[in-house]
PDB file of N, CA and C in Angstrom:
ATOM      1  N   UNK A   1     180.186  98.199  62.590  1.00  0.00           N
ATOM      2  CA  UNK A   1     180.837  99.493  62.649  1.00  0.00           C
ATOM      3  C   UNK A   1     181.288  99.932  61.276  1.00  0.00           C
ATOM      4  N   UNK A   2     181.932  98.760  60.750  1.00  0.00           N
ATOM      5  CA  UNK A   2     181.813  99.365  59.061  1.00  0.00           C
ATOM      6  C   UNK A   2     181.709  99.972  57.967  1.00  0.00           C
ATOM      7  N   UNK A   3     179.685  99.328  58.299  1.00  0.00           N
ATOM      8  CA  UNK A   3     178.562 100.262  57.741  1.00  0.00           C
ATOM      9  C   UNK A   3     178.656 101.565  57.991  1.00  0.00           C
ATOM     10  N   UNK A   4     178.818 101.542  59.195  1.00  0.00           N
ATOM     11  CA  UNK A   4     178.295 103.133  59.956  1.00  0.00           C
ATOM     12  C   UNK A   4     179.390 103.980  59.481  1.00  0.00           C
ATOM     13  N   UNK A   5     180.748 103.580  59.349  1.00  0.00           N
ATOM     14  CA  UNK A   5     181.898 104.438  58.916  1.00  0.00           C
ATOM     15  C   UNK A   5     181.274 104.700  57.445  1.00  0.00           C
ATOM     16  N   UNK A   6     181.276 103.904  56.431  1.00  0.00           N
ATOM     17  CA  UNK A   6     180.625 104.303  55.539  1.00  0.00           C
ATOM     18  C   UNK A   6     179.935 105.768  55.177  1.00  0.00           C
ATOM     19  N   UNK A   7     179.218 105.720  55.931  1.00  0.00           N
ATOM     20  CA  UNK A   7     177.896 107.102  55.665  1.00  0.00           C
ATOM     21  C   UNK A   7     178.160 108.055  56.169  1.00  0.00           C
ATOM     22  N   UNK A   8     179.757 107.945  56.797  1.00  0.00           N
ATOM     23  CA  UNK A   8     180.197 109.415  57.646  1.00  0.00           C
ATOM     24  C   UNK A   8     180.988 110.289  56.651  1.00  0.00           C
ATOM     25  N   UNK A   9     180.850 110.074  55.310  1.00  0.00           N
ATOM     26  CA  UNK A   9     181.369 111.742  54.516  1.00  0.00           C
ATOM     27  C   UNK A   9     181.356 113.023  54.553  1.00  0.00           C
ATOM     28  N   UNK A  10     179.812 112.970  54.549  1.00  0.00           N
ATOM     29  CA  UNK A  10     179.119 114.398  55.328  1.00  0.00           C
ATOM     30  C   UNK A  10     179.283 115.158  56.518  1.00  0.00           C
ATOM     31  N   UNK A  11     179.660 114.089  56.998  1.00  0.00           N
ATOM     32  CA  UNK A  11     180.069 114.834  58.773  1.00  0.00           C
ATOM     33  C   UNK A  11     181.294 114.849  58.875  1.00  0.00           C
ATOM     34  N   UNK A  12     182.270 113.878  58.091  1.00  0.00           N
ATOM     35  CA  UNK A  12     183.953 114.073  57.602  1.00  0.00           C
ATOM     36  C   UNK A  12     183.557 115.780  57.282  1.00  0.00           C
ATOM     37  N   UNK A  13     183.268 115.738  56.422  1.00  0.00           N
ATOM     38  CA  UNK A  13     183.246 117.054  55.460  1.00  0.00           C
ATOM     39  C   UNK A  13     182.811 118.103  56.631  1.00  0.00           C
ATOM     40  N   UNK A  14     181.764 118.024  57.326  1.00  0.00           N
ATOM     41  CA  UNK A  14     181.333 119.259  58.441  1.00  0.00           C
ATOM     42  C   UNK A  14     182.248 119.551  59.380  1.00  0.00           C
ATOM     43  N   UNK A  15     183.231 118.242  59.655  1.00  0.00           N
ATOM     44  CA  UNK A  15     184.492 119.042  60.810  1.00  0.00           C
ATOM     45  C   UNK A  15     185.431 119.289  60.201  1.00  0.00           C
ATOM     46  N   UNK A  16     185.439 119.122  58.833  1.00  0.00           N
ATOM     47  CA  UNK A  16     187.129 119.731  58.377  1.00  0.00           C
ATOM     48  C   UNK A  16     186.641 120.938  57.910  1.00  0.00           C
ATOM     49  N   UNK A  17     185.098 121.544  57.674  1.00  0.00           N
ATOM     50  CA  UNK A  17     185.217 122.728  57.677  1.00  0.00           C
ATOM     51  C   UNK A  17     185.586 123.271  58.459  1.00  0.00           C
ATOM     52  N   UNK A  18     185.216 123.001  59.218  1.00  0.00           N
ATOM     53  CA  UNK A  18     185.149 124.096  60.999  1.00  0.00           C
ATOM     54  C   UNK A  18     186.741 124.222  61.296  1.00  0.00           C
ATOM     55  N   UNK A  19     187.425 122.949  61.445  1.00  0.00           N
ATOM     56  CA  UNK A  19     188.918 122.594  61.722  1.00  0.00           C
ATOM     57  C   UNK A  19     189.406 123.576  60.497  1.00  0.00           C
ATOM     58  N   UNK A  20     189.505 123.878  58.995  1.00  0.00           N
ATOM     59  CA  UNK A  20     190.270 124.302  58.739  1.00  0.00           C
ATOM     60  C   UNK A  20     190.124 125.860  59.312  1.00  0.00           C
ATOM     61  N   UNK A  21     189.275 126.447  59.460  1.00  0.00           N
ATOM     62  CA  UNK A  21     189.214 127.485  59.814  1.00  0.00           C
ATOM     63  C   UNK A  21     189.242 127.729  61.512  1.00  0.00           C
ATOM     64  N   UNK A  22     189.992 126.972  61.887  1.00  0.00           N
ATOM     65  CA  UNK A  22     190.008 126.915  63.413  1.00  0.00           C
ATOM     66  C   UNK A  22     189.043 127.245  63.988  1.00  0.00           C
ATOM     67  N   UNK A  23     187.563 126.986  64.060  1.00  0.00           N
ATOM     68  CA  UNK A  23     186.521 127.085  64.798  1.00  0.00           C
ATOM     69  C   UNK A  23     185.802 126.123  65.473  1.00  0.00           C
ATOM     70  N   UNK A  24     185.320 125.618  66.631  1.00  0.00           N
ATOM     71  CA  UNK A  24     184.812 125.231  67.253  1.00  0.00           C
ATOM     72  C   UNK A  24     183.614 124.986  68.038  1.00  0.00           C
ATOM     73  N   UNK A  25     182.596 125.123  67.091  1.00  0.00           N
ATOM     74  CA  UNK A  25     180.696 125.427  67.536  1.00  0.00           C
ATOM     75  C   UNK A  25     181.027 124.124  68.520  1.00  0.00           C
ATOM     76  N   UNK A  26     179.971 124.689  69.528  1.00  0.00           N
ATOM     77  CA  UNK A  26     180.004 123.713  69.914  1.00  0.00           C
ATOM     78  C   UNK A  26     178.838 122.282  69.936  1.00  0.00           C
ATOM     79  N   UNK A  27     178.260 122.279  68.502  1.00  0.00           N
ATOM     80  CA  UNK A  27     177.725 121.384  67.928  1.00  0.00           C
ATOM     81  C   UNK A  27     178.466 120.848  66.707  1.00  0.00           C
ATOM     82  N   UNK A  28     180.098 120.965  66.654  1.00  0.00           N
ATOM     83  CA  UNK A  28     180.813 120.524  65.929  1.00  0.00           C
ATOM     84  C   UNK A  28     180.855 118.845  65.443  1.00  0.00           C
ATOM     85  N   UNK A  29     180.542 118.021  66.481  1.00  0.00           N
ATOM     86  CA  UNK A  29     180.468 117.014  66.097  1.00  0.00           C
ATOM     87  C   UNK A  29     178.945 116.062  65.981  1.00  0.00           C
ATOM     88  N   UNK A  30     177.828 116.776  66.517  1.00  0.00           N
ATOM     89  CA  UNK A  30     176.566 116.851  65.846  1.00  0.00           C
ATOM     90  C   UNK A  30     176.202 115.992  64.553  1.00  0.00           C
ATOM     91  N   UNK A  31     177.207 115.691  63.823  1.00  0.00           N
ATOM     92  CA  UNK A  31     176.565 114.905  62.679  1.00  0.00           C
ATOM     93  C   UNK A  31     176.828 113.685  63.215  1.00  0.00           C
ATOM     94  N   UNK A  32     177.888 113.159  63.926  1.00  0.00           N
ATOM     95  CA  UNK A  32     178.763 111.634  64.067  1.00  0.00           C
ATOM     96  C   UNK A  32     177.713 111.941  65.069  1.00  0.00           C
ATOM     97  N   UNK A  33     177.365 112.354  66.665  1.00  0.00           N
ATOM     98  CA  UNK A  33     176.484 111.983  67.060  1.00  0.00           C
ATOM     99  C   UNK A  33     175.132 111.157  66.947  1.00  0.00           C
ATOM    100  N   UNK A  34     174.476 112.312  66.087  1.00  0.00           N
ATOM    101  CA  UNK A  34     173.104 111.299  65.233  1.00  0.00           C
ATOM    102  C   UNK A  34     173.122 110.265  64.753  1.00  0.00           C
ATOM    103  N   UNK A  35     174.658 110.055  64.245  1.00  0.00           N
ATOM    104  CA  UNK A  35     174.416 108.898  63.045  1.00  0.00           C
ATOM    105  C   UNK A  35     174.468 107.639  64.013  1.00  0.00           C
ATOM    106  N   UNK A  36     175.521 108.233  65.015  1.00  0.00           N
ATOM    107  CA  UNK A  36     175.558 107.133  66.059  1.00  0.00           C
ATOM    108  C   UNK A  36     174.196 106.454  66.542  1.00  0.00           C
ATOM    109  N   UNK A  37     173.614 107.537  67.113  1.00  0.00           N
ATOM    110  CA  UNK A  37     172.195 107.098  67.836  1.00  0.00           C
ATOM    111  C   UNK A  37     171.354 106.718  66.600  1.00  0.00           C
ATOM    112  N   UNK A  38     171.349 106.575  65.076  1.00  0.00           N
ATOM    113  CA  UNK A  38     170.597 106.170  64.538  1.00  0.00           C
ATOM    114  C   UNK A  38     170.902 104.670  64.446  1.00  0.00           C
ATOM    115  N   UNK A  39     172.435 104.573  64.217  1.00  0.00           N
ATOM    116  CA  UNK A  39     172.720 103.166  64.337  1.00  0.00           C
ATOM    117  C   UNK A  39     172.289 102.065  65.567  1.00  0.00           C
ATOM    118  N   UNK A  40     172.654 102.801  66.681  1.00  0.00           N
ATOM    119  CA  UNK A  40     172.668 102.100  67.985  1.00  0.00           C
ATOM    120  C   UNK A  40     171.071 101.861  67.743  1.00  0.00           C
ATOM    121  N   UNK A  41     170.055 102.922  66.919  1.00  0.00           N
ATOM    122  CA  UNK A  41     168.702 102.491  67.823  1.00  0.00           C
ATOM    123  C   UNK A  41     168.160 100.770  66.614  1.00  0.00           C
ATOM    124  N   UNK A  42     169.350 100.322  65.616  1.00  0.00           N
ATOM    125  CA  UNK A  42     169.070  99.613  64.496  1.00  0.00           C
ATOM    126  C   UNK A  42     168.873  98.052  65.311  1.00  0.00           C
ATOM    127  N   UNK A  43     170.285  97.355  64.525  1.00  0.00           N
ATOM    128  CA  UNK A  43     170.388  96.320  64.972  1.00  0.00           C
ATOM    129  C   UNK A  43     170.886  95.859  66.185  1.00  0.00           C
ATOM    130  N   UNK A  44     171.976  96.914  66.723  1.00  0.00           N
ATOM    131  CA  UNK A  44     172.185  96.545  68.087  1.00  0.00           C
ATOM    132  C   UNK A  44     171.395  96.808  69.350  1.00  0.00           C
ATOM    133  N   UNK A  45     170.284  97.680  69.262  1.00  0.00           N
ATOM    134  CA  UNK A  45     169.442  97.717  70.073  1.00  0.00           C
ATOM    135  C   UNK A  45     168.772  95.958  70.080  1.00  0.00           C
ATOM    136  N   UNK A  46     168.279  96.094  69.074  1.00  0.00           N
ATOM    137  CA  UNK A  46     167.230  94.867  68.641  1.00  0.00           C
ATOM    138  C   UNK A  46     167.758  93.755  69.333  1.00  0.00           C
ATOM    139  N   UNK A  47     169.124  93.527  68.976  1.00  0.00           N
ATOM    140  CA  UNK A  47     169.776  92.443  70.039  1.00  0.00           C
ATOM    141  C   UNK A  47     170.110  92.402  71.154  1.00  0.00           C
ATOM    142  N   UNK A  48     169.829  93.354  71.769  1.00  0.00           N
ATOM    143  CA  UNK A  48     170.258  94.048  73.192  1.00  0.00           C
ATOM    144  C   UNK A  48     168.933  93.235  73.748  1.00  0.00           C
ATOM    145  N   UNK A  49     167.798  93.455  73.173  1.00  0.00           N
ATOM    146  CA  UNK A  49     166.064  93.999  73.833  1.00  0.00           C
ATOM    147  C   UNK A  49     166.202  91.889  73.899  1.00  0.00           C
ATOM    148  N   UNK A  50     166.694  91.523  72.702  1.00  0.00           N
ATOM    149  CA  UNK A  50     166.788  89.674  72.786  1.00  0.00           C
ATOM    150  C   UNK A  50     167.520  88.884  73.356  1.00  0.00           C
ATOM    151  N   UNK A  51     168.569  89.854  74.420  1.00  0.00           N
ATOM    152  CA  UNK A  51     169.253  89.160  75.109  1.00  0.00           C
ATOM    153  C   UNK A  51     169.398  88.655  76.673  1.00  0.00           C
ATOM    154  N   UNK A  52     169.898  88.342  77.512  1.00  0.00           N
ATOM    155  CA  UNK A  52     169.366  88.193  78.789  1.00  0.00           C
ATOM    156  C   UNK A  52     170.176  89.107  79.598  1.00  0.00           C
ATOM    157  N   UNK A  53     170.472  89.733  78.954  1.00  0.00           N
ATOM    158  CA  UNK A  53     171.346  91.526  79.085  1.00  0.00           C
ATOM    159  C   UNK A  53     169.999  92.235  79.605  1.00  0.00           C
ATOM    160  N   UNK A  54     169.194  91.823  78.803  1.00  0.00           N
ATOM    161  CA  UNK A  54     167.993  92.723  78.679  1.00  0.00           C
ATOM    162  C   UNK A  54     166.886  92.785  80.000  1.00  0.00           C
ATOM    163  N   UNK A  55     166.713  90.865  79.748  1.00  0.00           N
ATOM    164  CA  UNK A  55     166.160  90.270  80.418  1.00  0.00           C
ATOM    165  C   UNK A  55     166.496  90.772  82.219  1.00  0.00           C
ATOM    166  N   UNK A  56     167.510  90.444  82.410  1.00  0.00           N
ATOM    167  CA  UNK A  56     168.620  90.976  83.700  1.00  0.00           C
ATOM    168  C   UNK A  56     168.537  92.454  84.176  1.00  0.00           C
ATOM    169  N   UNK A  57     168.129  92.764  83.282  1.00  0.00           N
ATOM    170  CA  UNK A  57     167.531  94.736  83.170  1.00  0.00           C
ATOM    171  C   UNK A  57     166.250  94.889  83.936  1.00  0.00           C
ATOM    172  N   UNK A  58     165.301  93.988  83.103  1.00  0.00           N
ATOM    173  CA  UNK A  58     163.906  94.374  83.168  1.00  0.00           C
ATOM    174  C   UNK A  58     163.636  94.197  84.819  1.00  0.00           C
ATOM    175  N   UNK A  59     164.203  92.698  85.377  1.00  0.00           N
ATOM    176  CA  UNK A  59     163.986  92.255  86.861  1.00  0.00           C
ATOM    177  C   UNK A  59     164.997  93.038  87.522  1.00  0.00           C
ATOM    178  N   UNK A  60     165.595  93.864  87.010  1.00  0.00           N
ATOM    179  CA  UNK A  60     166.602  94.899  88.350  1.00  0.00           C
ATOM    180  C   UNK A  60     165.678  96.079  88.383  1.00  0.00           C
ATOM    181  N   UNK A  61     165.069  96.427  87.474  1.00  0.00           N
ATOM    182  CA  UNK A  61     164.355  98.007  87.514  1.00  0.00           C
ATOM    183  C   UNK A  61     163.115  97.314  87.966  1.00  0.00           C
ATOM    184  N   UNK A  62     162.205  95.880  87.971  1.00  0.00           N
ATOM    185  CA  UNK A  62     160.931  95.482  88.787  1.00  0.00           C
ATOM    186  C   UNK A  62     161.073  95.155  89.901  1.00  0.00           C
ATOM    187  N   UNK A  63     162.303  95.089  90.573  1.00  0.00           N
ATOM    188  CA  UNK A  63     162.508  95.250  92.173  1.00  0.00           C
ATOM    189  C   UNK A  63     162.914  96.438  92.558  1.00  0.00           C
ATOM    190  N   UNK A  64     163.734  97.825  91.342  1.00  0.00           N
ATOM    191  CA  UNK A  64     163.760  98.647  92.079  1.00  0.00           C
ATOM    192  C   UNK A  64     162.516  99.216  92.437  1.00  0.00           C
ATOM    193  N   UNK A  65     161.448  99.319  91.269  1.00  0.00           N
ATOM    194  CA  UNK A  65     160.513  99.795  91.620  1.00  0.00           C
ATOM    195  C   UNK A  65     159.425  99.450  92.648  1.00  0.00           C
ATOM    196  N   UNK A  66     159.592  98.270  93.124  1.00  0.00           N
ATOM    197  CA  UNK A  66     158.662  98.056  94.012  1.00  0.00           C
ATOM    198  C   UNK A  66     159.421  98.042  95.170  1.00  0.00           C
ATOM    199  N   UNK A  67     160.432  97.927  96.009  1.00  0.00           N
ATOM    200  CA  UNK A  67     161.058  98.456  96.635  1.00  0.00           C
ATOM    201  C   UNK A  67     160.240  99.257  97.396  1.00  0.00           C
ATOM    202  N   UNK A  68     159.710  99.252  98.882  1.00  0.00           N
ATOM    203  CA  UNK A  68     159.327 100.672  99.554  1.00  0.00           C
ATOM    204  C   UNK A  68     160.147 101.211 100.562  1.00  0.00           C
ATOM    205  N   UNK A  69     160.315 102.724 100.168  1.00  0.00           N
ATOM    206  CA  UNK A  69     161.298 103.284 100.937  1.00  0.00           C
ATOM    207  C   UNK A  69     160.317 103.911 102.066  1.00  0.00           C
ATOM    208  N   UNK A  70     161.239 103.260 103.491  1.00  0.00           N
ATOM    209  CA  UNK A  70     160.071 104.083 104.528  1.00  0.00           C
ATOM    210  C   UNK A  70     160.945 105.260 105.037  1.00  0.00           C
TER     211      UNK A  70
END
């Protein structure tokens, strides 16, 4: 989490524009979003996909899918 605080200047900087001028787009927080999903898709995905988190995933969605609904 750190890292990721790190690289958030730019998007610091994009809501204190908006905030000082009391405005509210409502893609105001649009930058911390992305950065989020760029992070999440890094290393913690990667360890997600190697864990039995994952594993435990794959065999709940291969019984939902075969599952027949009459």
């Amino acid at each position: 989490m750190k890292e990721m605080l790190s690289h958030t200047h730019e998007a610091v900087a994009h809501v204190q524009k908006y905030l000082m001028k009391n405005e509210v787009p409502v893609n105001l927080f649009e930058p911390y979003i992305e950065e989020i999903f760029h992070h999440l898709r890094g290393e913690p995905f990667r360890k997600f996909l190697e864990s039995d988190k994952y594993t435990r995933f794959c065999q709940w969605k291969n019984l939902e899918l075969n599952i027949q609904i009459q």
